[in-house]
C-alpha atoms as a PDB file:
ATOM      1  CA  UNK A   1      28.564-126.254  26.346  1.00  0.00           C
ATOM      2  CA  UNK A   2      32.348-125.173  26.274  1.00  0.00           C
ATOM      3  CA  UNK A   3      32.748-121.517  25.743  1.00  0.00           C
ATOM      4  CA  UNK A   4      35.679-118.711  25.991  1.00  0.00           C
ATOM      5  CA  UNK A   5      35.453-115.259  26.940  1.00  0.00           C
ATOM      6  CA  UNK A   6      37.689-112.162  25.807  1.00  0.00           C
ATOM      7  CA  UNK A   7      38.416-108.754  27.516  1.00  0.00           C
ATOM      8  CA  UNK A   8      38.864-106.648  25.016  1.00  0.00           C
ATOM      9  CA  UNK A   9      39.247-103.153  26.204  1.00  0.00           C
ATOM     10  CA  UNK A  10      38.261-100.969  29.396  1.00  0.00           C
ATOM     11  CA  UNK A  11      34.085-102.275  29.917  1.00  0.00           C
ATOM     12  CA  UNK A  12      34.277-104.333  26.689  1.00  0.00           C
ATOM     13  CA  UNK A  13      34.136-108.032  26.524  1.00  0.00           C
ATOM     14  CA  UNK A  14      33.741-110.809  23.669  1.00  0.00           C
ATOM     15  CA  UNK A  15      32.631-114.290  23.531  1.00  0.00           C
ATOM     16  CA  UNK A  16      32.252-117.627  21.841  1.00  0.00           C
ATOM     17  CA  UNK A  17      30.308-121.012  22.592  1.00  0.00           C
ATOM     18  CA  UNK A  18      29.586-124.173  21.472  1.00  0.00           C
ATOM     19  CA  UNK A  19      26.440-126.092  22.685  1.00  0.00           C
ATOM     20  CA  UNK A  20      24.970-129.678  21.934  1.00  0.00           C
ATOM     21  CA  UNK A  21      21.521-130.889  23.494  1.00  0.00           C
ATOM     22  CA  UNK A  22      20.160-134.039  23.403  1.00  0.00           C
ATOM     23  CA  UNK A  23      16.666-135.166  24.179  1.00  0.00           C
ATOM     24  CA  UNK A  24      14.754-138.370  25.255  1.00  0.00           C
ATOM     25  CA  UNK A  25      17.016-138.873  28.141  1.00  0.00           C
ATOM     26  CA  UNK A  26      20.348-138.543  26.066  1.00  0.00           C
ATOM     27  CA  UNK A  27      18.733-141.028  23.165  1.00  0.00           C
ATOM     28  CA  UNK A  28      18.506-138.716  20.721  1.00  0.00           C
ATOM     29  CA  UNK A  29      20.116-135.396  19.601  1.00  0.00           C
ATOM     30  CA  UNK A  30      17.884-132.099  19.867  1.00  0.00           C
ATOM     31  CA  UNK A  31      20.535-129.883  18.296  1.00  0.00           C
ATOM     32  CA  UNK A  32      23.808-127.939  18.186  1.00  0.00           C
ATOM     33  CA  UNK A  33      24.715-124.441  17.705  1.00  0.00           C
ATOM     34  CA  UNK A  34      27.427-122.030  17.317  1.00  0.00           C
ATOM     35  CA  UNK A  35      27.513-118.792  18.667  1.00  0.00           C
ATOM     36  CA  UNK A  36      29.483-115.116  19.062  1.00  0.00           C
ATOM     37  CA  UNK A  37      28.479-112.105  21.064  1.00  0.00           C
ATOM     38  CA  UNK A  38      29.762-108.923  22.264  1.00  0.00           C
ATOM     39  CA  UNK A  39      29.114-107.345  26.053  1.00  0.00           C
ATOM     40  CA  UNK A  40      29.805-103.518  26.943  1.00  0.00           C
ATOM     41  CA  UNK A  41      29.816-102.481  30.907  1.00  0.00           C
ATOM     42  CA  UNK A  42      28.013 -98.899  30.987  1.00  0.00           C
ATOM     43  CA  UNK A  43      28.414 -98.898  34.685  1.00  0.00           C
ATOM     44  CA  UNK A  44      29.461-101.236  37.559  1.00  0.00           C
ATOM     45  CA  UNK A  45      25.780-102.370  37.912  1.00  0.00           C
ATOM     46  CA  UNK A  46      24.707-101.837  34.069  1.00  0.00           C
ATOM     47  CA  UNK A  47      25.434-104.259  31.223  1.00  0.00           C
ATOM     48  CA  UNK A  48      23.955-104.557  27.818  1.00  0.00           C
ATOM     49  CA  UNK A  49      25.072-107.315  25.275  1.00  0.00           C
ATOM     50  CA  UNK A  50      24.202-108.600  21.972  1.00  0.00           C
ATOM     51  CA  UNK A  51      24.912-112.171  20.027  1.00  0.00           C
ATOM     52  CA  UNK A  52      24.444-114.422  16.882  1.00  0.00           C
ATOM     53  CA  UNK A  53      23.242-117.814  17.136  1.00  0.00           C
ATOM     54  CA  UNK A  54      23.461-120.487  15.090  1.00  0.00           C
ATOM     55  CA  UNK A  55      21.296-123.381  15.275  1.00  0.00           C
ATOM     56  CA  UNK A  56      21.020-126.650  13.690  1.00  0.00           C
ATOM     57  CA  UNK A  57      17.903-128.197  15.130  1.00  0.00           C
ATOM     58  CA  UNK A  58      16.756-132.124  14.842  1.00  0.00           C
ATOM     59  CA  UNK A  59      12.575-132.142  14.094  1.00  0.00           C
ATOM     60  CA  UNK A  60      12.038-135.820  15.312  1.00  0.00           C
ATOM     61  CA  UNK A  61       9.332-137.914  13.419  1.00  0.00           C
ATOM     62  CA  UNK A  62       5.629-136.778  14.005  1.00  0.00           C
ATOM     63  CA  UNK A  63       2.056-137.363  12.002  1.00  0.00           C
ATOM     64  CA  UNK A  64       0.383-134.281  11.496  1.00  0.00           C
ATOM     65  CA  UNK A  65      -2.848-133.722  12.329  1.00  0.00           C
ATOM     66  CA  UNK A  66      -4.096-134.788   8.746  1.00  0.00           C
ATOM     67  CA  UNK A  67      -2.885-138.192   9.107  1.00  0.00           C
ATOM     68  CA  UNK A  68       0.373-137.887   7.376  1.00  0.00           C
ATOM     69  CA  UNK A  69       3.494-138.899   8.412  1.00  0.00           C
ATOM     70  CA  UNK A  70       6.790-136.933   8.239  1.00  0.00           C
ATOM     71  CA  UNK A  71      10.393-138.725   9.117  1.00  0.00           C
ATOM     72  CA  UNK A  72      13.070-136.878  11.191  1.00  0.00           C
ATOM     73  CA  UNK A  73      15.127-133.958   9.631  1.00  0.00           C
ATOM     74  CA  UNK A  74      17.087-131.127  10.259  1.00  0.00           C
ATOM     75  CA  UNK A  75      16.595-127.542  10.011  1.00  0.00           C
ATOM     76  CA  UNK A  76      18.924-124.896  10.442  1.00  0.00           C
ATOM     77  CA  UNK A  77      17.676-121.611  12.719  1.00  0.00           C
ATOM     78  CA  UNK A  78      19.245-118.151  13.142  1.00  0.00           C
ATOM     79  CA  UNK A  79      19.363-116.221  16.181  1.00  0.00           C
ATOM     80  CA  UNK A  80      20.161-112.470  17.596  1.00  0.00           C
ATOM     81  CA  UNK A  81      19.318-111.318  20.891  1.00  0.00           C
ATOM     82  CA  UNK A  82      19.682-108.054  22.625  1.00  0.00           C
ATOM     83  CA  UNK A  83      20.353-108.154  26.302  1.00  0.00           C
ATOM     84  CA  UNK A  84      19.722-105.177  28.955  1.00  0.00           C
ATOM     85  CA  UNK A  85      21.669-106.924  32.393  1.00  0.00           C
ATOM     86  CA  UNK A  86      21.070-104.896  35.485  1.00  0.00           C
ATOM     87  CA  UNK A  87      23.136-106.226  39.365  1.00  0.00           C
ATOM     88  CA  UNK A  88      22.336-105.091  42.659  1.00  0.00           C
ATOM     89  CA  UNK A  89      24.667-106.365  45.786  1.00  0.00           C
ATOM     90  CA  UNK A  90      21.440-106.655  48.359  1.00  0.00           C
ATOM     91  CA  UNK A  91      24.402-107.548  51.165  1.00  0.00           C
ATOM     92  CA  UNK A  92      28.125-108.273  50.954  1.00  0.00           C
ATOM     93  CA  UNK A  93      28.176-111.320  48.828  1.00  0.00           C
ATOM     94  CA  UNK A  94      24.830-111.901  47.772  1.00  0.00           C
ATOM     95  CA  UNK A  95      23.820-110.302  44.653  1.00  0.00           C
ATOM     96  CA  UNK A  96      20.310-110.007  42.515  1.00  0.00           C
ATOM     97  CA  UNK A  97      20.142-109.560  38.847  1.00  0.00           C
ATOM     98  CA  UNK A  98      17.523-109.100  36.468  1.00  0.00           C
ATOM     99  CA  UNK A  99      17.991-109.860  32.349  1.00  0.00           C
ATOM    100  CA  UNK A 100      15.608-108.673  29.869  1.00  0.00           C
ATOM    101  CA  UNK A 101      16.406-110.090  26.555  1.00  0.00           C
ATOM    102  CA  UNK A 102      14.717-109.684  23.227  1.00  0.00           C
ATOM    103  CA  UNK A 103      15.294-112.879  21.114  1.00  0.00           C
ATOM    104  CA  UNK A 104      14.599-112.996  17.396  1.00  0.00           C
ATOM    105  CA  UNK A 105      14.805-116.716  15.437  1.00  0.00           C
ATOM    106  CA  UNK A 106      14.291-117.104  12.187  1.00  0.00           C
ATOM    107  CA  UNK A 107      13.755-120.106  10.327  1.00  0.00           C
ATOM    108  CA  UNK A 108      14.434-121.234   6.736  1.00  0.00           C
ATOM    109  CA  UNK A 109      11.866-122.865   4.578  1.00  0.00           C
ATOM    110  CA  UNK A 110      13.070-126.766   4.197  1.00  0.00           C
ATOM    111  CA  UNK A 111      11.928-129.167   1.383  1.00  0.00           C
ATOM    112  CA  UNK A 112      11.472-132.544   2.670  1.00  0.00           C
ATOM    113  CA  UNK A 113       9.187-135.368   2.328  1.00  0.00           C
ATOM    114  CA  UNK A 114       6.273-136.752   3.699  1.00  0.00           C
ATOM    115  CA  UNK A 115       3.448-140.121   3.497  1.00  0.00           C
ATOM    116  CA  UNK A 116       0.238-139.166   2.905  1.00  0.00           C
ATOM    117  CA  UNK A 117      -2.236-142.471   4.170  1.00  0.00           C
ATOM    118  CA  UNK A 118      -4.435-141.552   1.821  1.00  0.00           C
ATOM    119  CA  UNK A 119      -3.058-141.895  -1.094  1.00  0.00           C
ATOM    120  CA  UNK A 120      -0.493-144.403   0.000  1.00  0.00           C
ATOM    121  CA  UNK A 121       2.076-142.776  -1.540  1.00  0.00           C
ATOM    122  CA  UNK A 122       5.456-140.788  -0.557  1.00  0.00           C
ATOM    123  CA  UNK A 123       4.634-136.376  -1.414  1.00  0.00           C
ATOM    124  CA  UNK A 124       7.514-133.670  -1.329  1.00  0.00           C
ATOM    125  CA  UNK A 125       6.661-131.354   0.778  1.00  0.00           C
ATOM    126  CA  UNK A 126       7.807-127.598   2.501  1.00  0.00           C
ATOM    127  CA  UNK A 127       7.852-126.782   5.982  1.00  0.00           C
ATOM    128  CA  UNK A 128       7.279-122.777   5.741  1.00  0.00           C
ATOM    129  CA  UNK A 129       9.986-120.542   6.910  1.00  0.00           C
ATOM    130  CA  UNK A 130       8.896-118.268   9.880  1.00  0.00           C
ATOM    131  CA  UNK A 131      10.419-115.641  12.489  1.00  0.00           C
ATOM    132  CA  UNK A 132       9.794-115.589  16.337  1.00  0.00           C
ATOM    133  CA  UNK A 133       9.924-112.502  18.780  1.00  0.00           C
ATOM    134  CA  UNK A 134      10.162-113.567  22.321  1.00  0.00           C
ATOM    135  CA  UNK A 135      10.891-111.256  25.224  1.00  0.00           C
ATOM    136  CA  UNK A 136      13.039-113.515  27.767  1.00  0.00           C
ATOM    137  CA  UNK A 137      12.744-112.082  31.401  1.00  0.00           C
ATOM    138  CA  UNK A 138      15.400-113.719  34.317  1.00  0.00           C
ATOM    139  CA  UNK A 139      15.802-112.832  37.893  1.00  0.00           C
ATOM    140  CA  UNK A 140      18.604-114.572  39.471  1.00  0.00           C
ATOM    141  CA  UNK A 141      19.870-114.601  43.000  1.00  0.00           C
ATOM    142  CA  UNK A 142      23.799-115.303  43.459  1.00  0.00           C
ATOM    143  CA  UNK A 143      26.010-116.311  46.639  1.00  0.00           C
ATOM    144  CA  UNK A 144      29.455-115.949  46.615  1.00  0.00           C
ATOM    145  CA  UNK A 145      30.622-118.199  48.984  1.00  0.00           C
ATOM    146  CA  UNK A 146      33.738-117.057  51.476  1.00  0.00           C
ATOM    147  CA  UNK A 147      37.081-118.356  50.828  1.00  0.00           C
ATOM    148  CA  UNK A 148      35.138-120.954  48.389  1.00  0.00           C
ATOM    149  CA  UNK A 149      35.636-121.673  44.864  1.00  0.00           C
ATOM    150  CA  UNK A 150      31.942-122.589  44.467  1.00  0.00           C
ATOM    151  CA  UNK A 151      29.595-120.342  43.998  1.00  0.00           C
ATOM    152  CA  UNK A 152      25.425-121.159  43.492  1.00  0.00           C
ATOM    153  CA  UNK A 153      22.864-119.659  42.208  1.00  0.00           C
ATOM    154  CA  UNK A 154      19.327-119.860  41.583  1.00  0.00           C
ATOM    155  CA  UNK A 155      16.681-118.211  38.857  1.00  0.00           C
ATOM    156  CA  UNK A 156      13.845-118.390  37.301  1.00  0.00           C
ATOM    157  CA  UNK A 157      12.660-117.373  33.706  1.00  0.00           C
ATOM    158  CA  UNK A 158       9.741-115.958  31.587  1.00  0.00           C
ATOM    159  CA  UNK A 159       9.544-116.652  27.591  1.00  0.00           C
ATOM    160  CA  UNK A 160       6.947-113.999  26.178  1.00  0.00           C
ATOM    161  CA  UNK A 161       5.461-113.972  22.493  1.00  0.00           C
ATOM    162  CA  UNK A 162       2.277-111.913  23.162  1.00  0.00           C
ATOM    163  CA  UNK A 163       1.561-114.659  26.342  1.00  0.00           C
ATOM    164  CA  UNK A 164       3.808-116.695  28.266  1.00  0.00           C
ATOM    165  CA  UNK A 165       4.599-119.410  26.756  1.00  0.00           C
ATOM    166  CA  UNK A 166       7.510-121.133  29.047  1.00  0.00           C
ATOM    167  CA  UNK A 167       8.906-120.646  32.480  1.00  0.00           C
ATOM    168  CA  UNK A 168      11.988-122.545  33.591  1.00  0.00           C
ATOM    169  CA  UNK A 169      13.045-122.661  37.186  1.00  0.00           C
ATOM    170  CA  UNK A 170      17.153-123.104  37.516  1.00  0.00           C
ATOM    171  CA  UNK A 171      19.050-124.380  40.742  1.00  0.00           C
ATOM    172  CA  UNK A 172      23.386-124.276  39.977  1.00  0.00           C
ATOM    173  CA  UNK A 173      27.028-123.680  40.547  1.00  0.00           C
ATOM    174  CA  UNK A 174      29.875-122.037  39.593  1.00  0.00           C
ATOM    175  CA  UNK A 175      33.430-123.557  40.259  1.00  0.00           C
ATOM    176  CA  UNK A 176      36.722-122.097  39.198  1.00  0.00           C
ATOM    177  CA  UNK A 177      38.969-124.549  38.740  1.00  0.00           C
ATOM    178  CA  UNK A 178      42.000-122.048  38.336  1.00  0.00           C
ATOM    179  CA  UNK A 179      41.732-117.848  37.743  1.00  0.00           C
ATOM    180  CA  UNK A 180      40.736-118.593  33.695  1.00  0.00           C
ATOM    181  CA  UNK A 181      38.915-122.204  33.764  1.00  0.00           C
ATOM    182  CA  UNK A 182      35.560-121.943  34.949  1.00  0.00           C
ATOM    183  CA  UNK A 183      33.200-125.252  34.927  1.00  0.00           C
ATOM    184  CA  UNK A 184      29.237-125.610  35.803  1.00  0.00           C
ATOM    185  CA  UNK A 185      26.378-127.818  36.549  1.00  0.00           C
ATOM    186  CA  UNK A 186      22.700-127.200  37.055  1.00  0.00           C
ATOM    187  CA  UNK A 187      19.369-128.637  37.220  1.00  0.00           C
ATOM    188  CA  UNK A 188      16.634-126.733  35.326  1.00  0.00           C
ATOM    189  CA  UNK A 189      12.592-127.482  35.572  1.00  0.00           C
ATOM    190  CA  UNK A 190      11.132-125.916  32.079  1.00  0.00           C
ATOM    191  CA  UNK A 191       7.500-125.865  32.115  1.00  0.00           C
ATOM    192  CA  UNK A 192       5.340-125.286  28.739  1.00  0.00           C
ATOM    193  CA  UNK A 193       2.252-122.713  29.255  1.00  0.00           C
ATOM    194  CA  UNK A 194       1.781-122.129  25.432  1.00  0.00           C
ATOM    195  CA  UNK A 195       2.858-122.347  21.897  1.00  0.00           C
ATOM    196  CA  UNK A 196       6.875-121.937  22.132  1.00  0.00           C
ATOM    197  CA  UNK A 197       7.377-122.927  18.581  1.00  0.00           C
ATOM    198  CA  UNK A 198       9.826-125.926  20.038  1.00  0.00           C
ATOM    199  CA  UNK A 199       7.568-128.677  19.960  1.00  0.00           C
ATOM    200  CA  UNK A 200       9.192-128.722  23.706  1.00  0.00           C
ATOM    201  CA  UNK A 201       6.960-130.945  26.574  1.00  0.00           C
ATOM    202  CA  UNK A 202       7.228-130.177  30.429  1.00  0.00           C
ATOM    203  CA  UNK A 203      10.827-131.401  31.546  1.00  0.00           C
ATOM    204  CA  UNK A 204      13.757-132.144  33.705  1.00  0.00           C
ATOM    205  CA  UNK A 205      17.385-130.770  32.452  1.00  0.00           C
ATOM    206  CA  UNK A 206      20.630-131.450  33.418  1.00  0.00           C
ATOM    207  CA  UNK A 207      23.146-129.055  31.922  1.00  0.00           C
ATOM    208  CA  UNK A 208      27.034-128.915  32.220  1.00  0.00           C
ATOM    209  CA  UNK A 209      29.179-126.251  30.769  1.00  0.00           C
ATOM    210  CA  UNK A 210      33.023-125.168  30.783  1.00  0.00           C
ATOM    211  CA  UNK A 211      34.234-121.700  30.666  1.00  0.00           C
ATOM    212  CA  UNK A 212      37.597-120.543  29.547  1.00  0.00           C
ATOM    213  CA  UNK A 213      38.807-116.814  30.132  1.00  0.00           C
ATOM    214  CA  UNK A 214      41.341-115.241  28.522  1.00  0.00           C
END
């Protein structure tokens, strides 16, 4: 991901980022997306935020359960989440954080095509358009490190539609390069308890991001 962050005014903050994921162990793409969001300090501990994704997602090949088989495509997916950030400094330096998030995707229908076995024979078909509420829940412990540019942190995340339906466990750092360049790297654990709407199996993630500020 490479993203840049704006101080607006007094408590008031914007920002933009660009993300690509890949899947398969970096054979194939999963998808890209664009985003823009706003963030408003209410207090020093209080923080609520808001932003618009946009996703362009690759659906890799599958065969339904009816026997028919349906090639790779992609799908575009929109995105808006609400965020309610609260921080508490347990000791100097070390400081807890909890994010609830409310996440709303919505999906376009998409014409494409598909074999039916059957009838040996190539069918247009439409994959349905549908919208998703989740309720995204992450507690996050963060060390700043003295006289150290590096600073870790660790957290761990709920998805909820109605059940859980994916955790994902994060380990990470911070480093600032310089006062405005900010780059990252973590290892993330996601593990599927229910329908997520993703297709997404049980897996291991490597994720690297920059950060400018300006």
């Amino acid at each position: 991901s490479v993203s840049a962050e704006k101080k607006l005014y007094k408590g008031l903050g914007a920002s933009f980022e660009g993300e690509f994921r890949s899947r398969d162990n970096v054979r194939t793409v999963e998808r890209w997306s664009v985003s823009a969001g706003l963030s408003y300090k209410l207090t020093n501990w209080l923080k609520i935020s808001s932003d618009y994704i946009f996703i362009h997602y690759y659906h890799p090949m599958e065969v339904t359960r009816k026997g028919n088989y349906v090639p790779e495509f992609w799908q575009p997916r929109h995105r808006v989440n609400f965020s309610l950030t609260g921080k508490y400094e347990v000791v100097k330096r070390l400081t807890f954080s909890l994010r609830e998030r409310w996440q709303y995707t919505y999906r376009p229908s998409k014409i494409t095509e598909r074999y039916d076995f059957d009838n040996a024979q190539w069918e247009t078909t439409e994959v349905r358009g549908k919208g998703r509420n989740v309720l995204r829940s992450r507690f996050r412990v963060r060390y700043d490190i003295p006289h150290c540019k590096l600073d870790p942190y660790t957290d761990i995340e709920l998805f909820n539609s109605w059940s859980l339906t994916k955790m994902r466990y994060t380990i990470g750092a911070d480093y600032k390069i310089r006062k405005r360049h900010v780059v990252g790297l973590y290892y993330r654990w996601q593990n599927i308890t229910g329908d997520d709407d993703d297709n997404q199996p049980d897996c291991h993630i490597l994720g690297m991001g920059y950060t400018f500020k300006f």
